[in-house]
Protein backbone atom coordinates (compact mmCIF):
# COMPACT_ATOMS: atom_id res chain seq x y z
CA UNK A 1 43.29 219.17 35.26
CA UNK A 2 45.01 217.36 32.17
CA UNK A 3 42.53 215.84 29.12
CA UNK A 4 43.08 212.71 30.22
CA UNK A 5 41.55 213.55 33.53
CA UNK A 6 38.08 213.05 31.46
CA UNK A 7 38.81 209.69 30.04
CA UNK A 8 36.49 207.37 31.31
CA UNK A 9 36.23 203.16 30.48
CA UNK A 10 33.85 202.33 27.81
CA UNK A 11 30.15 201.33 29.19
CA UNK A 12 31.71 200.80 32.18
CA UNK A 13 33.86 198.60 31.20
CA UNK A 14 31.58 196.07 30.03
CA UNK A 15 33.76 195.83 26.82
CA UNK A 16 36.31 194.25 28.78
CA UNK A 17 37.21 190.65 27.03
CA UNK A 18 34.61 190.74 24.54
CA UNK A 19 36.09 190.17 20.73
CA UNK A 20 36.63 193.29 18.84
CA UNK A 21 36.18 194.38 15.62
CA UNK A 22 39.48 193.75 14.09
CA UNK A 23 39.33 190.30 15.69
CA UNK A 24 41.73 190.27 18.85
CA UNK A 25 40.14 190.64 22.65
CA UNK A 26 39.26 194.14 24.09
CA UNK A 27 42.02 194.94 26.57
CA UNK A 28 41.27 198.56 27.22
CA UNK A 29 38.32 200.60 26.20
CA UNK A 30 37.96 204.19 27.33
CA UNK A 31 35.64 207.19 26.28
CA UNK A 32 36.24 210.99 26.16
CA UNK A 33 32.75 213.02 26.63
CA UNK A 34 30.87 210.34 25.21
CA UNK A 35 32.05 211.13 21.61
CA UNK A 36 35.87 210.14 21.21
CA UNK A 37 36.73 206.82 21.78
CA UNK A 38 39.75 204.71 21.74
CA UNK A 39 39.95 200.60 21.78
CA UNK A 40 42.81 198.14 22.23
CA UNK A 41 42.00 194.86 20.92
CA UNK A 42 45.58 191.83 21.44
CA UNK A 43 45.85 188.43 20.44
CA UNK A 44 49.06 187.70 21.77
CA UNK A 45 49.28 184.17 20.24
CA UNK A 46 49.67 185.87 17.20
CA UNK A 47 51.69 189.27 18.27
CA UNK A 48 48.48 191.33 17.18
CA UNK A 49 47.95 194.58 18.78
CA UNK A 50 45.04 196.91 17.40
CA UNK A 51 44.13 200.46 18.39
CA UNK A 52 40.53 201.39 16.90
CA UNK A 53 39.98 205.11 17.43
CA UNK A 54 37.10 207.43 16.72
CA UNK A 55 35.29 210.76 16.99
CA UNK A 56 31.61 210.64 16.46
CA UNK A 57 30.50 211.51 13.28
CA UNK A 58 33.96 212.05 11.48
CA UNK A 59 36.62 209.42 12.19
CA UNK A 60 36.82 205.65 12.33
CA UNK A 61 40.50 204.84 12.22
CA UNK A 62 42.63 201.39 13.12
CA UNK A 63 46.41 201.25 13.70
CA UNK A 64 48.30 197.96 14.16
CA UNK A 65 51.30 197.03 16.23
CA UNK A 66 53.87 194.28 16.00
CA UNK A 67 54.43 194.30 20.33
CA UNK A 68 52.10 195.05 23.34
CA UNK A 69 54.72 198.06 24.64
CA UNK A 70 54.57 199.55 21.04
CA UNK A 71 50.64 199.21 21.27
CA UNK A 72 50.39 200.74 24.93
CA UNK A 73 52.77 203.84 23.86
CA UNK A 74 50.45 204.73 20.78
CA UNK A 75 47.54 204.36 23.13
CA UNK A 76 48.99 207.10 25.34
CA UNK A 77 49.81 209.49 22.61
CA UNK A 78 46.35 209.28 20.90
CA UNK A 79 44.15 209.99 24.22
CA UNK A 80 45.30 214.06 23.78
CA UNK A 81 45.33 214.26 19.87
CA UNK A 82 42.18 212.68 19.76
CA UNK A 83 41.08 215.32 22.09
CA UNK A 84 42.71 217.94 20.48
CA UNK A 85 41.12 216.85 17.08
CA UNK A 86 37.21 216.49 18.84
CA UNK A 87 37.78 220.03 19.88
CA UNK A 88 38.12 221.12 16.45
CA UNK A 89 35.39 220.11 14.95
CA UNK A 90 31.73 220.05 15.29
CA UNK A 91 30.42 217.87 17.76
CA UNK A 92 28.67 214.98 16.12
CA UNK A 93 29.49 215.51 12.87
CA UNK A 94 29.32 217.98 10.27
CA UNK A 95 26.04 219.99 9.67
CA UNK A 96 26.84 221.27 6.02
CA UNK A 97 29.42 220.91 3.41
CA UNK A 98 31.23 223.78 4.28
CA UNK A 99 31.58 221.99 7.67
CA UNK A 100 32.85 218.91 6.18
CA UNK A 101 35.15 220.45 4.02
CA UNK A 102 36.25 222.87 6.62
CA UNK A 103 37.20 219.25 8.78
CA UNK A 104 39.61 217.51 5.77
CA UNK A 105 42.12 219.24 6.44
CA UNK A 106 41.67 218.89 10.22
CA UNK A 107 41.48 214.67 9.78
CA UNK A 108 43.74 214.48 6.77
CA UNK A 109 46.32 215.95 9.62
CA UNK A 110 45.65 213.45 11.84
CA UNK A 111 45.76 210.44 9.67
CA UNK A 112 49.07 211.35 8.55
CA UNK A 113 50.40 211.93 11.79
CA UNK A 114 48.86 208.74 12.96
CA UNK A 115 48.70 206.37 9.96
């Protein structure tokens, strides 16, 4: 079974055409284990593509696109690295300094890997 396998649409989807919070329309909303989740928020009459990503407790992150097919491709590669970073660190956030400092490194990775 592949990570993705346990992707699952936002609140059941609800999120669906409601206005997101960099301003363009939800397109596609999904959830990993009910602490990773990754948005895609268009407005094509303005060629604005936005992918909001997070993992509870340790990551709020936005990336913008110029095109819908560079948009969908970044969607696609963040689903397992968002996984892969959840996995490393404590679930919900960290408990103690030493956690949060042991997670920098960890999200200083992925941020410049996915700026």
């Amino acid at each position: 079974m592949s990570e993705d396998a346990s992707w699952k649409p936002y609140e059941a989807g609800s999120t669906l055409g409601l206005s997101g919070s960099q301003g363009g329309t939800i397109t596609w909303d999904e959830q990993y284990a009910g602490q990773v989740r990754l948005t895609l928020e268009q407005d094509e009459s303005r060629s604005f593509h936005a992918i909001t990503c997070g993992v509870s407790g340790w990551l709020l992150h936005s990336r913008f696109f110029g095109s819908a097919p560079e948009a969908f491709a970044a969607f696609e590669e963040l689903r397992p690295a968002l996984v892969e970073l959840w996995a490393q660190l404590p679930k919900g956030g960290p408990g103690s300094p030493t956690e949060a400092r042991a997670g920098g490194p960890l999200l200083a990775a992925f941020l410049a890997r996915f700026p």
